[in-house]
Structure formats: structure tokens, C-alpha cells
C-alpha atoms as a PDB file:
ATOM      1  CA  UNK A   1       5.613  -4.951 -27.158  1.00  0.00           C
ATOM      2  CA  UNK A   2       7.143  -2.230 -25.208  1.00  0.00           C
ATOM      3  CA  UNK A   3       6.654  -0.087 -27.489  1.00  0.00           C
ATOM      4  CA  UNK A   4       2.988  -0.677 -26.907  1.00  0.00           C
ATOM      5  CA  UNK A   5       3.618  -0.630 -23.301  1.00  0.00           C
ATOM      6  CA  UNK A   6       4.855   2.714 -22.969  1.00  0.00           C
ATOM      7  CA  UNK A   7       2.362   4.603 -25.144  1.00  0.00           C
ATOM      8  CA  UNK A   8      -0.416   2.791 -22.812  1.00  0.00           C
ATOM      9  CA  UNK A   9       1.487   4.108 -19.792  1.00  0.00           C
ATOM     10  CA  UNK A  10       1.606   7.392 -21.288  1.00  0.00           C
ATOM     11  CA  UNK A  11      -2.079   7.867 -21.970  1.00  0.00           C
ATOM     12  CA  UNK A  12      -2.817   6.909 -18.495  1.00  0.00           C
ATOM     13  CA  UNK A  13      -0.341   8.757 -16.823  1.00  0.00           C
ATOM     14  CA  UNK A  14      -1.556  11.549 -19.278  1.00  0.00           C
ATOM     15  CA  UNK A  15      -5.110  11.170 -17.747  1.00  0.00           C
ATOM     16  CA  UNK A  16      -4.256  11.538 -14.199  1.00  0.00           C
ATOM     17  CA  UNK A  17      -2.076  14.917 -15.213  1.00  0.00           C
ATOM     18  CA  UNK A  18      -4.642  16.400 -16.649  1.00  0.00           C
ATOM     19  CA  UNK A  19      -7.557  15.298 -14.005  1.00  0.00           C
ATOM     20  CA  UNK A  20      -4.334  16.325 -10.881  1.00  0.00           C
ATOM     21  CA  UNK A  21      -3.661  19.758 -13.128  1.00  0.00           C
ATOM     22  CA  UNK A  22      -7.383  20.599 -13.883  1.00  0.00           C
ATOM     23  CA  UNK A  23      -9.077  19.469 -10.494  1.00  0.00           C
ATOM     24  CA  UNK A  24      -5.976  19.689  -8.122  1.00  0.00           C
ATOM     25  CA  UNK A  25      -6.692  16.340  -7.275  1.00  0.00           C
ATOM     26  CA  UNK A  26      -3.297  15.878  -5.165  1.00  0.00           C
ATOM     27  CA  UNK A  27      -0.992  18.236  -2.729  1.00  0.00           C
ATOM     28  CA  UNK A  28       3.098  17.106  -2.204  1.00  0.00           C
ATOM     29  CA  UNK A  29       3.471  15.367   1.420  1.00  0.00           C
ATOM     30  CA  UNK A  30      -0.626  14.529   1.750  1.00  0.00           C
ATOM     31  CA  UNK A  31      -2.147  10.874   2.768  1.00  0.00           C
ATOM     32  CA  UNK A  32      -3.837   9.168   0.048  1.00  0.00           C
ATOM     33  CA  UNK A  33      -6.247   6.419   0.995  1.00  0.00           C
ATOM     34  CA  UNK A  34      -6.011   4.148  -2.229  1.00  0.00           C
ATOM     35  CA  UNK A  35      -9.332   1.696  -2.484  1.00  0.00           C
ATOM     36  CA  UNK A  36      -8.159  -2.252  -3.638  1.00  0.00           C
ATOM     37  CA  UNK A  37     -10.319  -4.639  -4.769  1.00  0.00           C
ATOM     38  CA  UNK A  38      -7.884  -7.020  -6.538  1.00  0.00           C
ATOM     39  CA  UNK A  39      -9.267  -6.139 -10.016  1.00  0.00           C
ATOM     40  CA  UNK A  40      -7.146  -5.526 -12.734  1.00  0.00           C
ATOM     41  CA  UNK A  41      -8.180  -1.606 -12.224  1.00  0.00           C
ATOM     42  CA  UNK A  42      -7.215  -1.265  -8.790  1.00  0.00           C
ATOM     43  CA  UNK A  43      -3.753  -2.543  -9.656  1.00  0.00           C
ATOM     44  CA  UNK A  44      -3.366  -0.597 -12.246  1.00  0.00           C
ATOM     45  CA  UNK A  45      -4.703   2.183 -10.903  1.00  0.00           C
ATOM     46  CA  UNK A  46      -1.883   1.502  -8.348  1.00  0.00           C
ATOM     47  CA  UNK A  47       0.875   1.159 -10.391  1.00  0.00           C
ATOM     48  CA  UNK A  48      -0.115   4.202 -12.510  1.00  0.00           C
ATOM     49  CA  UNK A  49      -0.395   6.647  -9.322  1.00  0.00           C
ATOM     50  CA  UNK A  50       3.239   5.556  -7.512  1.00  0.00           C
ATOM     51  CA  UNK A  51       5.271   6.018 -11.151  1.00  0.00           C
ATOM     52  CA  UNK A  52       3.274   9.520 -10.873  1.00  0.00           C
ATOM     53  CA  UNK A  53       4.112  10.074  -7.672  1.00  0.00           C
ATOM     54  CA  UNK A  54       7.754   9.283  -8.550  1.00  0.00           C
ATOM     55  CA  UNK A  55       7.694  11.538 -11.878  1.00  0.00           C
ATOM     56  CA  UNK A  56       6.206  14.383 -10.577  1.00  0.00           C
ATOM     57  CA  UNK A  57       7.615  14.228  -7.268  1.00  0.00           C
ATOM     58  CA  UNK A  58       4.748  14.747  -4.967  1.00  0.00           C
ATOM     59  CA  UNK A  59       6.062  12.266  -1.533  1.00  0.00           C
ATOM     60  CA  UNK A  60       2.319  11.490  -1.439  1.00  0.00           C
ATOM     61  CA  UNK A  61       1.986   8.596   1.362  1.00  0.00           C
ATOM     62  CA  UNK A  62       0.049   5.767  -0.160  1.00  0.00           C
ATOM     63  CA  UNK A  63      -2.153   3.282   1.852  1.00  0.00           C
ATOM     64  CA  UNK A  64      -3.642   0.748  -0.494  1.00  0.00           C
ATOM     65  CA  UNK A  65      -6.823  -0.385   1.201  1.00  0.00           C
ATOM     66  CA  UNK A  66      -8.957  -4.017   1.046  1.00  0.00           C
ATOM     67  CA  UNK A  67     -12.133  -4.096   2.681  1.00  0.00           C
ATOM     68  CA  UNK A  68     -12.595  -7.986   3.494  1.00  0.00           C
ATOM     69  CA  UNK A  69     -16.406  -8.336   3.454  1.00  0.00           C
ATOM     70  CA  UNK A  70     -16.376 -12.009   2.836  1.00  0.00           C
ATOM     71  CA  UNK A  71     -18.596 -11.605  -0.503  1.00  0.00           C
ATOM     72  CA  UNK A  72     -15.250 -11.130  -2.535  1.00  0.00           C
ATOM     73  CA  UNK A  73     -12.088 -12.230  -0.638  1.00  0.00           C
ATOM     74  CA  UNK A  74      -8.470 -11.988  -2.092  1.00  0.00           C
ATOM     75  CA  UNK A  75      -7.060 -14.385  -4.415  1.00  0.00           C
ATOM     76  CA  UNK A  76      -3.395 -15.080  -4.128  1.00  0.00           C
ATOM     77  CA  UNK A  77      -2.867 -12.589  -1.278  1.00  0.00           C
ATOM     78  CA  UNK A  78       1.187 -13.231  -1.338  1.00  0.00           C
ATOM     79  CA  UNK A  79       1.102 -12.411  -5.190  1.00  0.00           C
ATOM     80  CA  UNK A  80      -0.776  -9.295  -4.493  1.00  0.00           C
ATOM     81  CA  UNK A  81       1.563  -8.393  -1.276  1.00  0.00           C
ATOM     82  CA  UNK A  82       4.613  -9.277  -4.068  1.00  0.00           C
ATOM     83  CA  UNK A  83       3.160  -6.539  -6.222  1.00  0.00           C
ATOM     84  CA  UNK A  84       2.871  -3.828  -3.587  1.00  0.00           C
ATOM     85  CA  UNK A  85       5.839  -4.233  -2.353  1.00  0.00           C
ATOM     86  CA  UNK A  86       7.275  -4.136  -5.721  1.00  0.00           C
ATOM     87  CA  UNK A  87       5.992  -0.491  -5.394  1.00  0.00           C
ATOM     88  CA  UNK A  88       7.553   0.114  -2.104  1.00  0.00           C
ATOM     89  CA  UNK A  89       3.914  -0.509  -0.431  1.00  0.00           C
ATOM     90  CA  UNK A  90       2.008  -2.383   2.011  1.00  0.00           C
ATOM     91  CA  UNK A  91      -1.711  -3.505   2.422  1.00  0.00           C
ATOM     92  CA  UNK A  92      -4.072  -2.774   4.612  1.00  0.00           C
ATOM     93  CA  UNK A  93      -6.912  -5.562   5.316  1.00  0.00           C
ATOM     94  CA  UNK A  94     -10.220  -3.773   7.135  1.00  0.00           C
ATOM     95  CA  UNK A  95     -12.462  -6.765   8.352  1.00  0.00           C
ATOM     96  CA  UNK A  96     -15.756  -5.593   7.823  1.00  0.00           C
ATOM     97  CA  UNK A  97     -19.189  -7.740   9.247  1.00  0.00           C
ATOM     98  CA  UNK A  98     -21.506  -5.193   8.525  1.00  0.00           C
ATOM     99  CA  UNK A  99     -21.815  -6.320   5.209  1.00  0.00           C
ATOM    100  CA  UNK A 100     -22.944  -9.835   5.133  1.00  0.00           C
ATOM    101  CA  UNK A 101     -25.011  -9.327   8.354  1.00  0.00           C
ATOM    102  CA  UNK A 102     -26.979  -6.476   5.853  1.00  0.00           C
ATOM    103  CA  UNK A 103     -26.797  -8.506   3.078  1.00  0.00           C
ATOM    104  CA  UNK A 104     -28.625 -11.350   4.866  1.00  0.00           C
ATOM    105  CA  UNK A 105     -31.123  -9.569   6.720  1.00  0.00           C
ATOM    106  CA  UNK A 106     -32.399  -8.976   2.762  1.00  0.00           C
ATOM    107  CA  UNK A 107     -34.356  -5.601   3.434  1.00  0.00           C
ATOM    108  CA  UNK A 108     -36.568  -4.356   0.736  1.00  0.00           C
ATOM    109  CA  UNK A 109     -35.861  -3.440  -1.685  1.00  0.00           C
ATOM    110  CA  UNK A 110     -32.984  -6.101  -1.441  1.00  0.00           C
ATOM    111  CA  UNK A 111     -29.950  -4.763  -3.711  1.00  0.00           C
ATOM    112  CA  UNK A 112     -26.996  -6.126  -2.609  1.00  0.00           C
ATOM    113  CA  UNK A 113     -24.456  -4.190  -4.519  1.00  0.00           C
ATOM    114  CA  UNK A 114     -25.581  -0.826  -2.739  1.00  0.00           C
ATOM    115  CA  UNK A 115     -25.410  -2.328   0.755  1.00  0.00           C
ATOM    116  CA  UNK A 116     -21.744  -3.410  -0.819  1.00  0.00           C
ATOM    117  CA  UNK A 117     -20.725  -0.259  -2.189  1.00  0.00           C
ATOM    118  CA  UNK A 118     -22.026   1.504   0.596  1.00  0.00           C
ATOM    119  CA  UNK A 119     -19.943  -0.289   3.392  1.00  0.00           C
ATOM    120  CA  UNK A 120     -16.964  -0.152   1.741  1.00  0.00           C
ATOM    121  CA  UNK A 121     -16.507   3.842   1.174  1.00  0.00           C
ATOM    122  CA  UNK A 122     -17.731   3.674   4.967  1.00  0.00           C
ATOM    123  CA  UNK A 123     -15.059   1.553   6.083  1.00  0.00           C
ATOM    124  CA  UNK A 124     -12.277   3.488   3.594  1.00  0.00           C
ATOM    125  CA  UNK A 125     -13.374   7.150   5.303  1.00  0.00           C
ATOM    126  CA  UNK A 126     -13.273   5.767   8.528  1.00  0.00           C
ATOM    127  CA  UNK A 127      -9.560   4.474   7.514  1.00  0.00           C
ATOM    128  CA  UNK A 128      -8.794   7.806   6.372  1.00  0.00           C
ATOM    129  CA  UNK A 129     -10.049   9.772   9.469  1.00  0.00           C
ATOM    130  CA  UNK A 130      -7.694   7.448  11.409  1.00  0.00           C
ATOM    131  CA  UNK A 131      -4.939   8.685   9.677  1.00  0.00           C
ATOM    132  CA  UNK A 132      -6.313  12.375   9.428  1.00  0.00           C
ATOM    133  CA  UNK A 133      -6.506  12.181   5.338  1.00  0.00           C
ATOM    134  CA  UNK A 134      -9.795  13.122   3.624  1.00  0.00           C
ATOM    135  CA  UNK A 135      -9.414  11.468   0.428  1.00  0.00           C
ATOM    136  CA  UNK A 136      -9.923   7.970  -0.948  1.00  0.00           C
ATOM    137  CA  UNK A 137      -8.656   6.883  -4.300  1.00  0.00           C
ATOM    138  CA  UNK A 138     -11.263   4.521  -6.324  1.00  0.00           C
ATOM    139  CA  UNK A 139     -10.260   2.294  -9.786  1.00  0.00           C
ATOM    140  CA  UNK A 140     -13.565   3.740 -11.479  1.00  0.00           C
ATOM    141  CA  UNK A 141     -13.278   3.676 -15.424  1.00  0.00           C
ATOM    142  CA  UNK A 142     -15.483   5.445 -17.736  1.00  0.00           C
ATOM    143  CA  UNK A 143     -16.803   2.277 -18.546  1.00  0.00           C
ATOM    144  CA  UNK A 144     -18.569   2.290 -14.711  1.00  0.00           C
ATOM    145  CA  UNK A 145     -19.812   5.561 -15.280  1.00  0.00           C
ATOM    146  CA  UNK A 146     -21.648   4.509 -17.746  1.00  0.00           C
ATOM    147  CA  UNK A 147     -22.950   2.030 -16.315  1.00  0.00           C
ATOM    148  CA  UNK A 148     -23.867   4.146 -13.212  1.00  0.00           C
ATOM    149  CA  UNK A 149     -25.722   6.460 -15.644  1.00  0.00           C
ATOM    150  CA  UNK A 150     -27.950   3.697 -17.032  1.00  0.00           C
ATOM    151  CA  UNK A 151     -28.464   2.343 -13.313  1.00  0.00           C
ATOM    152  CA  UNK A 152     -30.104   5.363 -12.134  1.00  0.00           C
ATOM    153  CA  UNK A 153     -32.054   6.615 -14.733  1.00  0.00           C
ATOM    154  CA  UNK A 154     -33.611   2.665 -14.695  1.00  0.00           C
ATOM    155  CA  UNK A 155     -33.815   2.217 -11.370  1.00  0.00           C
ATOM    156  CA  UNK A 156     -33.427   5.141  -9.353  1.00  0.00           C
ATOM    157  CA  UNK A 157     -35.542   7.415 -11.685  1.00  0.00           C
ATOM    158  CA  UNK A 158     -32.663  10.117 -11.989  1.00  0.00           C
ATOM    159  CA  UNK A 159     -30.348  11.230 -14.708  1.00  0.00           C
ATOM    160  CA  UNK A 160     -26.811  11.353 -12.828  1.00  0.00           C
ATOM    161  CA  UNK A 161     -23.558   9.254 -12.215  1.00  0.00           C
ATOM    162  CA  UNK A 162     -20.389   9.293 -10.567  1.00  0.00           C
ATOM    163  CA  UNK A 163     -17.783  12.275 -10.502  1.00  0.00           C
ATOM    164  CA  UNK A 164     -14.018  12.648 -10.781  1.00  0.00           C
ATOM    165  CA  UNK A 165     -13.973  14.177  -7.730  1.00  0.00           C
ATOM    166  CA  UNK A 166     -16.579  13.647  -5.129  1.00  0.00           C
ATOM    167  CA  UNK A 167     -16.932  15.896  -2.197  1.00  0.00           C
ATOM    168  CA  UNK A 168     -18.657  14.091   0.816  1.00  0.00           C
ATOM    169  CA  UNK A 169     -19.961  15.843   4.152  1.00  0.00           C
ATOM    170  CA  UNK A 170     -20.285  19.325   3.197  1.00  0.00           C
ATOM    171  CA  UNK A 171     -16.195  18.606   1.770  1.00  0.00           C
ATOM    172  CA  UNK A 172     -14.631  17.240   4.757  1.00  0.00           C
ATOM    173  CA  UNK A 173     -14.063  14.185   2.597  1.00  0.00           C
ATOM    174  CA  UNK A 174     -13.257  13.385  -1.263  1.00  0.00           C
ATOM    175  CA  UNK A 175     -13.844  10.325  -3.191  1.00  0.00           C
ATOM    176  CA  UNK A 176     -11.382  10.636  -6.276  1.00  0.00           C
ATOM    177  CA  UNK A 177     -11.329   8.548  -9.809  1.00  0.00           C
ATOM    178  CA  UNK A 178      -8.178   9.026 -11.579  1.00  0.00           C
ATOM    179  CA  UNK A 179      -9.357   6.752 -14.426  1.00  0.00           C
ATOM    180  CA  UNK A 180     -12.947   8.279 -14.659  1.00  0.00           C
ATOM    181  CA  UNK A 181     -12.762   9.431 -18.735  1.00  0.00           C
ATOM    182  CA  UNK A 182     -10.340   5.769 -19.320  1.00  0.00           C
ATOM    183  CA  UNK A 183     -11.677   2.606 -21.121  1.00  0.00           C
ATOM    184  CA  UNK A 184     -11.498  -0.208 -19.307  1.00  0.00           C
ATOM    185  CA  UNK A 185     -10.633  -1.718 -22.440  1.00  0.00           C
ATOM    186  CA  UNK A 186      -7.091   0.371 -22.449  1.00  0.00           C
ATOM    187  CA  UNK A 187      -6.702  -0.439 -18.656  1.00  0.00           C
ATOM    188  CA  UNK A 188      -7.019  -4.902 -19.206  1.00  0.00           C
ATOM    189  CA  UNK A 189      -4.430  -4.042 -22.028  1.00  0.00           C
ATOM    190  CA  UNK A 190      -2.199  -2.487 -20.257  1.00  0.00           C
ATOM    191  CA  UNK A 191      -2.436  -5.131 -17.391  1.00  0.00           C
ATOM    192  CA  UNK A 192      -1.831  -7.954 -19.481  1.00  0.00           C
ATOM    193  CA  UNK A 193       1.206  -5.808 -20.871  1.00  0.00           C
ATOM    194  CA  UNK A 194       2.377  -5.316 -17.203  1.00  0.00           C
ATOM    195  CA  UNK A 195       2.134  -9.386 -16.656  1.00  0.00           C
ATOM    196  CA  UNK A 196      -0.835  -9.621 -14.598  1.00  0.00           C
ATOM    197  CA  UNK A 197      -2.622 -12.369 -15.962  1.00  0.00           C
ATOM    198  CA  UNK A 198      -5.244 -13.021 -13.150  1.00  0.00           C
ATOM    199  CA  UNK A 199      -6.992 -10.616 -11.329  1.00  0.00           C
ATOM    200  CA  UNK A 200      -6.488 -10.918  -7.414  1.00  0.00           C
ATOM    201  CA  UNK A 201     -10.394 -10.907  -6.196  1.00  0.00           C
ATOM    202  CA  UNK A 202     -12.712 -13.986  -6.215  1.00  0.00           C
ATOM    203  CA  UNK A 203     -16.171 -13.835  -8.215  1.00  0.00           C
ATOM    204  CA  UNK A 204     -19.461 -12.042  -5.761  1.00  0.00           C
ATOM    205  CA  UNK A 205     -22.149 -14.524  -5.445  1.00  0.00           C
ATOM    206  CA  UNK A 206     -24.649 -12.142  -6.336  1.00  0.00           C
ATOM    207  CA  UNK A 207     -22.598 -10.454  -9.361  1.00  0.00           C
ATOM    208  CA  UNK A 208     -23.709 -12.773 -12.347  1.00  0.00           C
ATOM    209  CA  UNK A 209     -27.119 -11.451 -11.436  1.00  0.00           C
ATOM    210  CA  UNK A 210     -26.763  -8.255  -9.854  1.00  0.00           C
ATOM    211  CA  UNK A 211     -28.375  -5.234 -11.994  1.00  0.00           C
ATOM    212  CA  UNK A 212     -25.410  -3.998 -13.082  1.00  0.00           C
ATOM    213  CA  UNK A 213     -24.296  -6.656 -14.770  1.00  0.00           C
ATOM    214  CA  UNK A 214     -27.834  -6.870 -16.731  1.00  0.00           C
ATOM    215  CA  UNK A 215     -26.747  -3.297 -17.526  1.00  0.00           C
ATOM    216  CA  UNK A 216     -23.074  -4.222 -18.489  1.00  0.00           C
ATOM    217  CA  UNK A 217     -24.073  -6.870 -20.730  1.00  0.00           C
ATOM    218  CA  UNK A 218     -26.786  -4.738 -22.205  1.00  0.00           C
ATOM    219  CA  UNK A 219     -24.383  -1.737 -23.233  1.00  0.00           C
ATOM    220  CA  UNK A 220     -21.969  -4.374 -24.031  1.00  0.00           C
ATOM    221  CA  UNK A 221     -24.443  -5.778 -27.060  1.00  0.00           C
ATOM    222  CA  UNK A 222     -25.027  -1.665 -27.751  1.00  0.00           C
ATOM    223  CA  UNK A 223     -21.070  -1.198 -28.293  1.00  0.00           C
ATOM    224  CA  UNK A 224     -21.109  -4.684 -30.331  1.00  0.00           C
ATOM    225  CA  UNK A 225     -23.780  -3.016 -32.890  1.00  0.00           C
ATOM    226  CA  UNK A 226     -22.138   0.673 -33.153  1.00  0.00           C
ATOM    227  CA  UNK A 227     -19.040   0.884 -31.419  1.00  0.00           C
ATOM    228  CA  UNK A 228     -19.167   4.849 -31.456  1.00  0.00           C
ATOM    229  CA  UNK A 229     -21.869   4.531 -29.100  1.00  0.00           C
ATOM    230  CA  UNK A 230     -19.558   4.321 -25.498  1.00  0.00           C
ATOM    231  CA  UNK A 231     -17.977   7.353 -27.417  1.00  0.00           C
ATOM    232  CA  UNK A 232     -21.163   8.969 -27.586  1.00  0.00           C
ATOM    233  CA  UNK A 233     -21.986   8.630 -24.531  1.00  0.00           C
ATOM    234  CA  UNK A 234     -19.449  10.270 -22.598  1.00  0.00           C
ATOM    235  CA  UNK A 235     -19.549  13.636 -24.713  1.00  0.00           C
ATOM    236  CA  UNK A 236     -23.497  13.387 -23.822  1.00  0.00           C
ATOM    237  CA  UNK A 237     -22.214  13.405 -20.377  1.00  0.00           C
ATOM    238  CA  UNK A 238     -20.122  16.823 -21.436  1.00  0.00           C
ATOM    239  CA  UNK A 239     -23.162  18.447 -23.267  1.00  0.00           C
ATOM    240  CA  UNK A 240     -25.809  18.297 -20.695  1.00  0.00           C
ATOM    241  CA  UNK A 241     -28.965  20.227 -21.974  1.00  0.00           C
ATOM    242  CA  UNK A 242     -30.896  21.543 -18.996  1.00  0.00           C
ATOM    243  CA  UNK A 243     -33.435  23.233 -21.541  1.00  0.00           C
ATOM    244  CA  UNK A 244     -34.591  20.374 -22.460  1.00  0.00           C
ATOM    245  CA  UNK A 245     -35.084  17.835 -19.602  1.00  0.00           C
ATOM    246  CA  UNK A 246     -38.264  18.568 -17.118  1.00  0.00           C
ATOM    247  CA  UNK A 247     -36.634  19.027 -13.715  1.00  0.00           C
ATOM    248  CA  UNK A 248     -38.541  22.521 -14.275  1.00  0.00           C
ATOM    249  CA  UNK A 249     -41.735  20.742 -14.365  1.00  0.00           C
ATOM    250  CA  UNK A 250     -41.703  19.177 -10.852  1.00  0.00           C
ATOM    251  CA  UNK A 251     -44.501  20.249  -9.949  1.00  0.00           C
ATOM    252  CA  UNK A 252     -46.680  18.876 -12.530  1.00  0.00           C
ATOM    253  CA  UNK A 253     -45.509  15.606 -12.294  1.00  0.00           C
ATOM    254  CA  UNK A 254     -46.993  15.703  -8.486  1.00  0.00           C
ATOM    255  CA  UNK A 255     -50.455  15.995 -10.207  1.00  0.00           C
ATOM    256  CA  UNK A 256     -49.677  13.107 -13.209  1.00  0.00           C
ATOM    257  CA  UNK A 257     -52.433   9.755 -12.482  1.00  0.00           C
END
């Protein structure tokens, strides 16, 4: 079992070396905004990025985030604290209204999980601003950027997804993924291994039918068939063929019936 432990933590420390070494995701001394959800990815995520901070000695100040929307409050909050401080941190709760009062107006085209999404990287920058830091720290897997890349080319009619790195505002602000290329498969093991048998955020109302989760469960039967296909699919992501896709023939499409 530990064994298995420590060959998980190595790959996953080994993934944010390599993203730290080949983006410069981090600088010793700076303010890191770190986005929890109370999924098993954020706390890994967390626990991952303070044994790097240790091991590579880079005094980065760490302020684990929650954005309280309502939609998905915090299960076992004292458990969660327990962890943190475990780590030598603390959490921050931002209350955040804007949400639900969004959510409820139901604007057209009504899609929840963007109004979500959206609020909450608001609500992180402006956290970061207070403390003059300019990035935020998200749990993203590659598992999500898959999905992502599905989303928008089904309903958003464009072939892209979500970055490692993330500039925002001409690069005044970053969004960073440390687990962007890592299975989320690799991440619930190591989780388990760590002892967390419960993740620490309740279940979105709209989630069980939210268009992601049609896509999840759709890729989900793909990987059941052919599991080389999530595989696949992220060195498709590395071999993007510009030749042959028709952004070059915008203009024709203008004149399409």
C-alpha cells in the first residue's frame, strides 16, 4: 500500500515539475490563490502543491479559496478545516449571491454551469487582487479538458478547451491547472490512498442534468468500448492540424443557406 502511495505521489508531483519547469508556473515568496471546491481534486491538488512547495523550497503563500454560492455548500467543514490545517493552512469562505440571483432569473439560453463557473473565477480574481497576487490555482484534470473540448465543439460551435496556463486581461491575471495532462482516475486513487473517503462538497441541483454530465457519461461509455480512446484524445489535442480544419474558409460559410 505505500508502496503504491508513493509512486502515485511521485507521478503527480512529477506533473507539476514539469508543467512549474516548462511554463514557470510558480516564483519563490509569490501569493498563490488556490480554488476549493471540496472535491477529491481540489484536495489533492492541495496536498500535492504544499509537499512541492516544501521539496522544492519555493515559501509560496497559499490561500485555499471556497466560493459559497449556495448551489454546492461544504460538507463536513471541520473535517475539511482538519485537513488544511494538517498542511499548515487556513480557508477562506467568499459568500457569493450573485450566483443564485443569476441562476434564478433563468436568462436564455439558461446554462447554469456557465453562470457557475463564471462567478466563481470572478470572485477568486477579485480575492487575488485583494491580496495583490495574479494567479489562481484550479483542480482541472485532463479528464475536464476533455470534456470542455466536446462541450464546445457541441454547443458552442468551436474546437477549443481549457489551458495549463491561462492568461486573463491582456496577462494581468493567470488561471493555472497543475493537474491539466492527469487522469482523474490516478487522482480518486491516490485520495482514497491518502484516507479521504468522502469528498467535502454536496451534490449541484442542476449537475445530474447539466450538459456536461450528458457529455461525461457519453465519453465515459466511449472509454468503456476502447479504453485507448481518452489516450487518443489528448495527443489529438498535441497534434492540432490547422491544414485541415476550415477556419480559412470563414468567409464562405457567411454565404452557406
Amino acid at each position: 500500500m505505500k508502496s503504491e502511495f508513493h509512486s502515485i505521489q511521485g507521478k503527480l508531483l512529477k506533473h507539476i515539475r514539469l508543467l512549474d519547469e516548462n511554463l514557470n508556473l510558480f516564483t519563490k515568496n509569490e501569493v498563490l490563490i488556490l480554488g476549493i471546491s471540496g472535491g477529491y481534486d481540489s484536495i489533492v491538488l492541495t496536498d500535492i502543491l504544499t509537499r512541492y512547495n516544501t521539496l522544492r523550497g519555493l515559501n509560496l503563500k497559499i490561500y485555499p479559496v471556497f466560493v459559497n454560492n449556495r448551489f454546492k455548500p461544504l460538507q463536513n467543514p471541520d473535517k475539511l478545516k482538519q485537513l488544511l490545517k494538517e498542511r499548515d493552512l487556513e480557508i477562506t469562505v467568499i459568500e457569493d449571491s450573485e450566483t443564485e440571483i443569476n441562476i434564478k432569473l433563468k436568462l436564455k439560453p439558461f446554462n447554469p454551469c456557465f453562470i457557475c463557473s463564471r462567478m466563481r473565477k470572478k470572485k477568486l480574481l477579485e480575492f487575488a487582487a485583494s491580496l495583490n497576487s495574479n494567479k489562481v490555482l484550479l483542480a482541472h484534470t485532463l479528464d475536464d479538458a476533455i470534456e470542455t473540448l466536446f462541450l464546445n465543439i457541441l454547443y458552442s460551435r468551436g474546437i477549443s478547451t481549457i489551458m495549463p496556463v491561462q492568461p486573463l486581461f491582456e496577462g494581468r491575471y493567470f488561471i493555472i491547472r497543475p493537474f491539466i495532462f492527469v487522469d482523474r482516475a490516478l487522482i480518486r486513487k491516490y485520495s482514497a490512498l491518502l484516507g479521504i473517503d468522502q469528498k467535502y462538497e454536496s451534490e449541484c441541483p442542476y449537475e445530474k442534468l447539466s450538459r456536461r454530465n450528458f457529455v461525461r457519461k457519453f465519453l465515459h461509455e466511449l472509454y468503456i468500448n476502447d479504453p485507448i480512446i481518452k489516450n487518443n484524445i489528448k495527443h489529438a489535442l498535441f497534434h492540432c492540424n490547422e491544414k485541415f480544419l476550415w477556419h480559412q474558409y470563414k468567409d464562405i460559410k457567411e454565404l452557406l443557406p
